[in-house]
N, C-alpha and C. Protein backbone atom coordinates (compact mmCIF):
# COMPACT_ATOMS: atom_id res chain seq x y z
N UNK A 1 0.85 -1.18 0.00
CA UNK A 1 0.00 0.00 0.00
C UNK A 1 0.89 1.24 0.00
N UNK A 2 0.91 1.83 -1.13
CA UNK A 2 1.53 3.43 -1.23
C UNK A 2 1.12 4.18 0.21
N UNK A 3 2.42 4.95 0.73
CA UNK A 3 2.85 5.87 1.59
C UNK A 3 1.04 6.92 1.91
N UNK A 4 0.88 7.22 0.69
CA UNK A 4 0.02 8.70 1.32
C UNK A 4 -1.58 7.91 1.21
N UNK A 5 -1.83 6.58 1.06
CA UNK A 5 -3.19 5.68 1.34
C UNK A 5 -2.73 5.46 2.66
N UNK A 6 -1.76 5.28 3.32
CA UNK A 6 -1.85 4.82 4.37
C UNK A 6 -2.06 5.79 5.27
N UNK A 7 -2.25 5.65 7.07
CA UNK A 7 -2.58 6.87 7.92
C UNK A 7 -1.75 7.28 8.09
N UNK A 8 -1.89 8.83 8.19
CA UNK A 8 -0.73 9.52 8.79
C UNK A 8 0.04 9.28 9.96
N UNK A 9 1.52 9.31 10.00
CA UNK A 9 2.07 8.55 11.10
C UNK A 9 2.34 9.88 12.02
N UNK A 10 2.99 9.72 13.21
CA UNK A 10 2.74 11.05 14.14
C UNK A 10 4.98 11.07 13.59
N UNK A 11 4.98 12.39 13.79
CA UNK A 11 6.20 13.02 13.46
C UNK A 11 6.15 13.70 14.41
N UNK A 12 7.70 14.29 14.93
CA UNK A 12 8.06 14.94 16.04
C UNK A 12 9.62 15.70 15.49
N UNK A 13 10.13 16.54 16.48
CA UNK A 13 11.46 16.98 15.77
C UNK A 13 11.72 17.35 17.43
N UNK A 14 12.97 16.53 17.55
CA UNK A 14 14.01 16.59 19.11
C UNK A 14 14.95 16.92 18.86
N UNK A 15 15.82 16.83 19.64
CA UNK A 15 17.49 16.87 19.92
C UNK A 15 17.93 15.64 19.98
N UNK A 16 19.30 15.03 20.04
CA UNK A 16 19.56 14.10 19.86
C UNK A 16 20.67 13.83 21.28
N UNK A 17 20.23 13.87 22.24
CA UNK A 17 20.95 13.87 23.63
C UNK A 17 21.96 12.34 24.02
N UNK A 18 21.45 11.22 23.65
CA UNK A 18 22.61 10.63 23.67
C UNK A 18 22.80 9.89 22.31
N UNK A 19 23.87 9.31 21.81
CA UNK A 19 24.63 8.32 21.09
C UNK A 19 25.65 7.20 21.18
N UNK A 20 25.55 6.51 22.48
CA UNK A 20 26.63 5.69 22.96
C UNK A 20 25.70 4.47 22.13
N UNK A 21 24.79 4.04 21.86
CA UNK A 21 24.50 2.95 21.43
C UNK A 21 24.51 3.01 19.81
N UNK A 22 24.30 1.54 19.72
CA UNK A 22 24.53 1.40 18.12
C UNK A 22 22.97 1.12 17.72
N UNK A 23 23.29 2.12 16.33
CA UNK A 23 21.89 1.90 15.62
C UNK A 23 20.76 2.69 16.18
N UNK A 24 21.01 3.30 17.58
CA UNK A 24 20.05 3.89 18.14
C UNK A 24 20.29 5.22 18.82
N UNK A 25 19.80 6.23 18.99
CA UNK A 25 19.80 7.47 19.48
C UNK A 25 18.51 7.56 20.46
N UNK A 26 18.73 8.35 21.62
CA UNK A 26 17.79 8.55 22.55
C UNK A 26 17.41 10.40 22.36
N UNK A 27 16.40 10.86 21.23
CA UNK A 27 16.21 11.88 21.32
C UNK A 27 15.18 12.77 22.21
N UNK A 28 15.48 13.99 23.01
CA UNK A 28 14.48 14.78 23.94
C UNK A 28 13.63 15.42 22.80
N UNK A 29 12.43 15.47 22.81
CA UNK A 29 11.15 16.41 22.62
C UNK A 29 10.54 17.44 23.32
N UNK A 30 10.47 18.65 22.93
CA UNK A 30 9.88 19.31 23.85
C UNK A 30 8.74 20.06 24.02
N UNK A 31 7.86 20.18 24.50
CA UNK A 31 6.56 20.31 24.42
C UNK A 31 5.54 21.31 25.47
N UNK A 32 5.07 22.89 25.38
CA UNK A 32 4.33 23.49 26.04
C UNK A 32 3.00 23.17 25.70
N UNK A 33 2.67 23.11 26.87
CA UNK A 33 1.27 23.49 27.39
C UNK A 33 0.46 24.54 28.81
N UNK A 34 -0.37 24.35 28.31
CA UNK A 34 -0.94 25.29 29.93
C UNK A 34 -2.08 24.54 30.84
N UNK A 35 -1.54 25.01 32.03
CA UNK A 35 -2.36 24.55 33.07
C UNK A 35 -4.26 24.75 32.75
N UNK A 36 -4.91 23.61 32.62
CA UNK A 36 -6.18 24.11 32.64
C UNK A 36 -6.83 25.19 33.33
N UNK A 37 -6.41 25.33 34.83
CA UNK A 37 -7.05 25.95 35.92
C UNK A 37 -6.06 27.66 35.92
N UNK A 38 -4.95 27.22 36.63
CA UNK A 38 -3.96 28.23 36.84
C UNK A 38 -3.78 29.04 35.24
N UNK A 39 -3.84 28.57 34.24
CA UNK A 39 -3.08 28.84 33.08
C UNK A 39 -1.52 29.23 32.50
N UNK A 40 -1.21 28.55 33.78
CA UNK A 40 0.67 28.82 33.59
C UNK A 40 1.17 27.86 32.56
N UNK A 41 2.25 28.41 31.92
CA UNK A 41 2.42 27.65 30.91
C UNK A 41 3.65 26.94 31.50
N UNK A 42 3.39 25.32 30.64
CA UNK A 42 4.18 24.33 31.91
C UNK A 42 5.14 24.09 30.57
N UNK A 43 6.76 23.73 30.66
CA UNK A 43 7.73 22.93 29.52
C UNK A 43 7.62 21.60 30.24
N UNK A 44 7.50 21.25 28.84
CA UNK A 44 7.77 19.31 29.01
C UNK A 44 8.61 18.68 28.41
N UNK A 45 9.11 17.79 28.79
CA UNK A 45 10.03 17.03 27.57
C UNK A 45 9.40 15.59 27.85
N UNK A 46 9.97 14.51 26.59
CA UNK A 46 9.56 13.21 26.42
C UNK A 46 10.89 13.17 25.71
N UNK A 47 11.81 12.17 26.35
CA UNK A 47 12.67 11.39 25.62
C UNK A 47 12.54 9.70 24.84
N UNK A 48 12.88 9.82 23.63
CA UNK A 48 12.24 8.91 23.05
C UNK A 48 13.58 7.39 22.10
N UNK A 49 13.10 7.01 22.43
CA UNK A 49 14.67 5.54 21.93
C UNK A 49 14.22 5.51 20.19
N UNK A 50 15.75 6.33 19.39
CA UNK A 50 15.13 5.99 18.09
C UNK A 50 15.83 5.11 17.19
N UNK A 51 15.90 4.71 16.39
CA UNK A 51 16.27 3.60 15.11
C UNK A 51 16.77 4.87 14.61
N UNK A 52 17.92 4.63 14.40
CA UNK A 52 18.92 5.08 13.02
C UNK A 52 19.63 4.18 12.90
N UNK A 53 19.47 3.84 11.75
CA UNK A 53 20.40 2.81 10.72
C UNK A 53 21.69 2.60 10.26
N UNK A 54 21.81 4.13 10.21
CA UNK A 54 23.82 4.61 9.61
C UNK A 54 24.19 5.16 10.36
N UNK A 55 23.63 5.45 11.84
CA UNK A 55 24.72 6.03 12.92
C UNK A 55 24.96 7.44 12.34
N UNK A 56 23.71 8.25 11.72
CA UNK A 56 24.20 9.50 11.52
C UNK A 56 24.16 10.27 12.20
N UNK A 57 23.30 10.14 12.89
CA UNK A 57 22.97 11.38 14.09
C UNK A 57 24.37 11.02 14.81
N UNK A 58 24.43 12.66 15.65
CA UNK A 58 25.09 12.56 16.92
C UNK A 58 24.11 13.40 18.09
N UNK A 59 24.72 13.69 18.73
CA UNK A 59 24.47 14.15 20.10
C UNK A 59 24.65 15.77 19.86
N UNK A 60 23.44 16.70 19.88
CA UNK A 60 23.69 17.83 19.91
C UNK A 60 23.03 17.87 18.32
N UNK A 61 22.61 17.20 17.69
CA UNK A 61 21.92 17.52 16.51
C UNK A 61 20.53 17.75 16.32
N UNK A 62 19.63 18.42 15.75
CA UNK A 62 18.40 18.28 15.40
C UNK A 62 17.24 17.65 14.70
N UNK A 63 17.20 16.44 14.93
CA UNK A 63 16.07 15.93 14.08
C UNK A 63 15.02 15.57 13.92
N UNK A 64 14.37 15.02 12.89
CA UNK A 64 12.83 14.79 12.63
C UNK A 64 12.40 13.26 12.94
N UNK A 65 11.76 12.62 14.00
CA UNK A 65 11.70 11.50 13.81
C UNK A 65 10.27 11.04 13.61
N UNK A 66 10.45 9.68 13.27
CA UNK A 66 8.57 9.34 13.06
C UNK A 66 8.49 7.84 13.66
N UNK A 67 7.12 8.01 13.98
CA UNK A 67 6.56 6.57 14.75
C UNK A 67 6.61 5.26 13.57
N UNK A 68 7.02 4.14 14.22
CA UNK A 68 6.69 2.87 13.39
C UNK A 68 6.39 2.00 13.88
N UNK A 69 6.84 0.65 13.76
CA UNK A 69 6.62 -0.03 13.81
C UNK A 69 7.28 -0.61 15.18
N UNK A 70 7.06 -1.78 16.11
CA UNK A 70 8.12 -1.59 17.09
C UNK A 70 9.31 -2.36 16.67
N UNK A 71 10.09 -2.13 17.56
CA UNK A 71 11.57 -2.16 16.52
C UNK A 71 12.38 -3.07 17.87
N UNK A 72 11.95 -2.97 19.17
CA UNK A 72 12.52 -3.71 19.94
C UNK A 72 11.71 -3.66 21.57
N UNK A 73 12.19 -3.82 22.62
CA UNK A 73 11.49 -3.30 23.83
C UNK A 73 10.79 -1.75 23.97
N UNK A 74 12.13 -0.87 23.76
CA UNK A 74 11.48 0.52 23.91
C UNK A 74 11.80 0.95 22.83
N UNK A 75 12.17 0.83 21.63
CA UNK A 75 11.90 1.24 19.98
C UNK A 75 10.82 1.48 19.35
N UNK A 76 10.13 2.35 19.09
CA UNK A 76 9.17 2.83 18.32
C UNK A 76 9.11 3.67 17.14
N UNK A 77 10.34 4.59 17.34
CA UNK A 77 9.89 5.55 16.57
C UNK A 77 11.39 4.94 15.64
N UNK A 78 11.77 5.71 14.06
CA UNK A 78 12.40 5.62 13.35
C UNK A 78 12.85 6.74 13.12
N UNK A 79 14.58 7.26 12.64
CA UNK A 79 14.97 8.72 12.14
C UNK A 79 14.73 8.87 10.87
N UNK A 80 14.48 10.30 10.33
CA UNK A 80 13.52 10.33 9.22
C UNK A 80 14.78 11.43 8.69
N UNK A 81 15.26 12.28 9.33
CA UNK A 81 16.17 13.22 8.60
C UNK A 81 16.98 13.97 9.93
N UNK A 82 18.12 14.56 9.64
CA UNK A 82 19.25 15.30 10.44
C UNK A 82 18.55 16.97 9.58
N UNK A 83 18.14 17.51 10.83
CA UNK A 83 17.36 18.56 10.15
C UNK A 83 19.42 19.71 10.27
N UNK A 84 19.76 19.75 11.81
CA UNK A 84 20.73 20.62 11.45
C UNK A 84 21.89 19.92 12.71
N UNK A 85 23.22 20.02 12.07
CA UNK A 85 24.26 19.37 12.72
C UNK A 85 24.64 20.14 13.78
């Protein structure tokens, strides 16, 4: 089934905070919202275990990643592009 029949997959764009493992990068996300009640606006992060294939990323880079398929215990998502080095 061609790419754009299928559902849209969820995309995100992190940092790439560690690289000691192979094949995989652990990138931070970061994410505002506001308090329902108070309305203070709260920062969040979600760090996420990703699949890269060629070990391109490093640590301190910017990229785009996307959800797949699962890929191992905590593997989900896949690297999609090195937005900036």
């Amino acid at each position: 089934m061609p790419d754009d029949l299928r559902h849209k997959r969820k995309e995100r764009i992190g940092v790439v905070v560690s690289d000691k493992m192979d094949k995989t990068r652990t990138v931070r996300v970061d994410w505002v919202t506001h308090h329902p009640v108070y309305k203070k606006i709260l920062r969040r992060e979600t760090k996420f275990k990703v699949h890269d294939e060629k070990n391109i990323a490093k640590a301190g880079d910017t990229v785009r990643i996307q959800e797949t398929r699962p890929i191992s215990k905590t593997k989900r998502w896949r690297l999609v592009e090195v937005i900036k080095k």
